[in-house]
N, C-alpha and C. Protein backbone atom coordinates (compact mmCIF):
# COMPACT_ATOMS: atom_id res chain seq x y z
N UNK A 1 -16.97 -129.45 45.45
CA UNK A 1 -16.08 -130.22 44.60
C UNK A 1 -14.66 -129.63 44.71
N UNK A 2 -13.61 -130.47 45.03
CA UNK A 2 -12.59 -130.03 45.09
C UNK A 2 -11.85 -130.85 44.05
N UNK A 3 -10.94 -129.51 43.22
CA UNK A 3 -9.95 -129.79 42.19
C UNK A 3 -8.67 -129.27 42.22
N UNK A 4 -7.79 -130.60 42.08
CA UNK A 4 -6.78 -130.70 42.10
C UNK A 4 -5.74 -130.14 41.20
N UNK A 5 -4.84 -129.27 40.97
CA UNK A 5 -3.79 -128.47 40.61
C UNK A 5 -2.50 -129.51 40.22
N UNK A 6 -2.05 -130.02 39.55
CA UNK A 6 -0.85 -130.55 39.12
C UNK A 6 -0.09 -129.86 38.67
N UNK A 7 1.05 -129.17 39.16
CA UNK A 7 2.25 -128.41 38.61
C UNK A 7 3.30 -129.53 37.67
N UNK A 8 3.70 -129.27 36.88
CA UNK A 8 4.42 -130.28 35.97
C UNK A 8 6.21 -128.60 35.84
N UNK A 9 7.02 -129.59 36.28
CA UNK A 9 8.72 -129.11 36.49
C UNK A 9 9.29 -129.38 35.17
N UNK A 10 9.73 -129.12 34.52
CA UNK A 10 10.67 -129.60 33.39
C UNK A 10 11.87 -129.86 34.41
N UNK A 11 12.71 -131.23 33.98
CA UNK A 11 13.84 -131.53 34.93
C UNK A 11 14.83 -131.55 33.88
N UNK A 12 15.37 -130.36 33.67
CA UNK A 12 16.91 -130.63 32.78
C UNK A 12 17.89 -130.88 33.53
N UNK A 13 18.79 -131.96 32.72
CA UNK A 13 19.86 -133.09 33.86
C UNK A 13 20.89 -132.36 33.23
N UNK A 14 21.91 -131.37 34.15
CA UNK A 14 23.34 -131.34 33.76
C UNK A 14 24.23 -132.04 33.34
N UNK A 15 24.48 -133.12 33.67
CA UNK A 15 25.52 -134.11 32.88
C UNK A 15 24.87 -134.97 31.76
N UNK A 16 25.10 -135.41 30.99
CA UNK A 16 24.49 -136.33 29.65
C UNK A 16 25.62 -137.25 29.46
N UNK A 17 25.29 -138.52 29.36
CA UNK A 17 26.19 -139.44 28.80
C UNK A 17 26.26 -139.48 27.38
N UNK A 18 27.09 -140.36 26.96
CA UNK A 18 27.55 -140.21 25.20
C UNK A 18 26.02 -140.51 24.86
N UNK A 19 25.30 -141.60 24.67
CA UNK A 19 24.03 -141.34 24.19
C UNK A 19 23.27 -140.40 24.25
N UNK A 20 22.96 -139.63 24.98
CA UNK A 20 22.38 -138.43 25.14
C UNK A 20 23.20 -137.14 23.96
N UNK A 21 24.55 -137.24 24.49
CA UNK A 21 25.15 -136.02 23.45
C UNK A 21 24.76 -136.49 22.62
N UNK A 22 25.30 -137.82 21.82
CA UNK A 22 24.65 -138.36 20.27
C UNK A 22 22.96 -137.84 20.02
N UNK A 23 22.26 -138.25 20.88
CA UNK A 23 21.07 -137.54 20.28
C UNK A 23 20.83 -136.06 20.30
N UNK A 24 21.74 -135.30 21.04
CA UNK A 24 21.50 -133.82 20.90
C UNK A 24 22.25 -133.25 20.37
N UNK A 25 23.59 -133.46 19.95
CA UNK A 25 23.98 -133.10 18.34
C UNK A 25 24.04 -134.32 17.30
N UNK A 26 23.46 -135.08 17.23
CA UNK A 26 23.46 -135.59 16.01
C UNK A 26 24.86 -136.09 15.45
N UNK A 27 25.60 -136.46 16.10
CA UNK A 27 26.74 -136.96 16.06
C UNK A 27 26.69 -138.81 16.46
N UNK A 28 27.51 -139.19 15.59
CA UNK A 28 27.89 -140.57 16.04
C UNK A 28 28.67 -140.91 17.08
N UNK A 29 28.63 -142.27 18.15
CA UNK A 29 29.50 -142.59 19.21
C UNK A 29 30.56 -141.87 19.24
N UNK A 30 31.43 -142.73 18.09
CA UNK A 30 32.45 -142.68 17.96
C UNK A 30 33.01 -141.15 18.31
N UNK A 31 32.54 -140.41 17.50
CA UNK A 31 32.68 -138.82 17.12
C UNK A 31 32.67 -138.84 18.60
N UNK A 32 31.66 -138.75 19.47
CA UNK A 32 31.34 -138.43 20.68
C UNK A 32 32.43 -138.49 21.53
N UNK A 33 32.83 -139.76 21.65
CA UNK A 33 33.73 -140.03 22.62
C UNK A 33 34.78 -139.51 22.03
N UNK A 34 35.24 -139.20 21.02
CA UNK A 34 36.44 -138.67 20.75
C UNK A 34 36.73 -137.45 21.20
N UNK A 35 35.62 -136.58 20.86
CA UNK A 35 35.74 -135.49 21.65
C UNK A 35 36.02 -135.10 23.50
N UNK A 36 34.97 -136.05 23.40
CA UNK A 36 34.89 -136.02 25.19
C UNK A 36 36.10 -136.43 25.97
N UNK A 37 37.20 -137.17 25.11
CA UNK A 37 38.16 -138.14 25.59
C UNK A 37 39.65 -136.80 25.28
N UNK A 38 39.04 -135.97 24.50
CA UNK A 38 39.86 -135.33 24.18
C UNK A 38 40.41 -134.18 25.30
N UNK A 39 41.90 -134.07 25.58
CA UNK A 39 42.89 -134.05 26.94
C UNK A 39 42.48 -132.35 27.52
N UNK A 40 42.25 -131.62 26.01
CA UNK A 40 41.97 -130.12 26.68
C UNK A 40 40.42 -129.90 26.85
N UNK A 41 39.59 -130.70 26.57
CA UNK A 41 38.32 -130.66 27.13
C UNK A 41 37.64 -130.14 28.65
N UNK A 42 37.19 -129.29 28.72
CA UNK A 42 36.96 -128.69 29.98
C UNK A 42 35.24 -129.02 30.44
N UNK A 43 34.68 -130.15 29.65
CA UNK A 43 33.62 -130.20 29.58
C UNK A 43 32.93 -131.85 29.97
N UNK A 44 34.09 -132.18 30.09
CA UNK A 44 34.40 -133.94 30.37
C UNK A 44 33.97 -134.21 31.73
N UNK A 45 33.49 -135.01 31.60
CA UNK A 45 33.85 -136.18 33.54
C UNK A 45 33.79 -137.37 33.43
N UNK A 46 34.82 -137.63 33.98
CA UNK A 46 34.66 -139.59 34.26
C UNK A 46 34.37 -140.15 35.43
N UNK A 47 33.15 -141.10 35.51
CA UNK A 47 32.57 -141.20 37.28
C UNK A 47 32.35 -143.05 36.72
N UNK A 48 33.70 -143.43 37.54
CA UNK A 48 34.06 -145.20 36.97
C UNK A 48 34.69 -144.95 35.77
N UNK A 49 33.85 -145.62 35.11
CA UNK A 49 34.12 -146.20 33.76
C UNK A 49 32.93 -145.48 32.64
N UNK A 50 32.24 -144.57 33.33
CA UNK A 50 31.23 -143.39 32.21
C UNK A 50 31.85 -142.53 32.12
N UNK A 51 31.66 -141.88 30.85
CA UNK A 51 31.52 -140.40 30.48
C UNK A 51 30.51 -140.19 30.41
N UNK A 52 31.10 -138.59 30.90
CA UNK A 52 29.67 -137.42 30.89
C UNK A 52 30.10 -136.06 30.49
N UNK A 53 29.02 -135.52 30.22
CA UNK A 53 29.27 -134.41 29.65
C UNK A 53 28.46 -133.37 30.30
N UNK A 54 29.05 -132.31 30.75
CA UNK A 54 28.12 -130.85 31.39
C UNK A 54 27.94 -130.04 29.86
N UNK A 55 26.03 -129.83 30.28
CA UNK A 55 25.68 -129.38 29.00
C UNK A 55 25.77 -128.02 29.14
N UNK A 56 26.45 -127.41 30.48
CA UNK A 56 26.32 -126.06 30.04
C UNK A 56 27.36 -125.49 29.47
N UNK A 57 28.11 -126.21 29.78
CA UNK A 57 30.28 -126.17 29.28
C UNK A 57 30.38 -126.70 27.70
N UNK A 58 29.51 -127.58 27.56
CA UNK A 58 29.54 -128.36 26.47
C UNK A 58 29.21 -127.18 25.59
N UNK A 59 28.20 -126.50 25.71
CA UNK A 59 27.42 -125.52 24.98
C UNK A 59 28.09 -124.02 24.41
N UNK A 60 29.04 -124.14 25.87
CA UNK A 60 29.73 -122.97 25.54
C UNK A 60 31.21 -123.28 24.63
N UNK A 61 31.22 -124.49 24.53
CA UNK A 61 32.24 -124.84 23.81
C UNK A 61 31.59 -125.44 22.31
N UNK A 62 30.44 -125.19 21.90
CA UNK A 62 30.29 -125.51 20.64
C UNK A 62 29.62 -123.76 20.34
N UNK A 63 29.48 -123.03 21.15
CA UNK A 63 29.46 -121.84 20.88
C UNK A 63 30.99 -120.96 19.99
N UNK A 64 31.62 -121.02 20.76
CA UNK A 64 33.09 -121.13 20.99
C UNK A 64 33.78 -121.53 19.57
N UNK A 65 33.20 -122.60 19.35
CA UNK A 65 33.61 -123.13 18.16
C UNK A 65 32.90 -122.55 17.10
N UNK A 66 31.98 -122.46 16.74
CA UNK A 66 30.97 -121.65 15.82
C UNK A 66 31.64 -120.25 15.70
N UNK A 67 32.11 -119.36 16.57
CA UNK A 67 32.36 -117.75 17.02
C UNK A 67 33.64 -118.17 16.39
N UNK A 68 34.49 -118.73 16.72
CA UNK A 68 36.11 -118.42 16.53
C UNK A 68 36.05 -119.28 14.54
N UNK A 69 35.41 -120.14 14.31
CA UNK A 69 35.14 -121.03 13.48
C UNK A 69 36.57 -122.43 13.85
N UNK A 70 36.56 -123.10 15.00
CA UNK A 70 36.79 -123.84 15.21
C UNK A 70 36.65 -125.36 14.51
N UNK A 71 37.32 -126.28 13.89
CA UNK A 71 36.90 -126.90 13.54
C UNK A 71 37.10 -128.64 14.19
N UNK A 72 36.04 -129.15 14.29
CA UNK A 72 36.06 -130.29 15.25
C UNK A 72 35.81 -131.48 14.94
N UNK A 73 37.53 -132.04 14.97
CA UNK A 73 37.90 -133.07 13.82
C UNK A 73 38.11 -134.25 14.94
């Protein structure tokens, strides 16, 4: 009898569009894109007419914000 082995990958996606950020902080659109749209953002990309967001930049910038007590209006 031969048995088969299925390895299962977790695939975490570096970029997230505004829906995605909205569900992983709990933030509304709006909020979302405001931020993301915002000029000193180092965490942004625009590919067309999407935004996206790198969650590892993103992360270090709500770190960032928490540490310094940044507030994100």
């Amino acid at each position: 009898m031969v048995k088969a082995v299925l390895e299962v990958q977790e695939v975490t996606k570096r970029l997230m569009n505004v829906k995605e950020v909205c569900e992983y902080t709990g933030w509304g659109a709006t909020k979302v894109r405001e931020v993301i749209k915002n000029h000193g953002s180092t965490f942004s990309l625009k590919l067309g007419n999407r935004l996206y967001v790198d969650k590892d930049k993103f992360d270090k910038y709500l770190d960032n914000c928490i540490k310094y007590g940044i507030t994100i209006t």
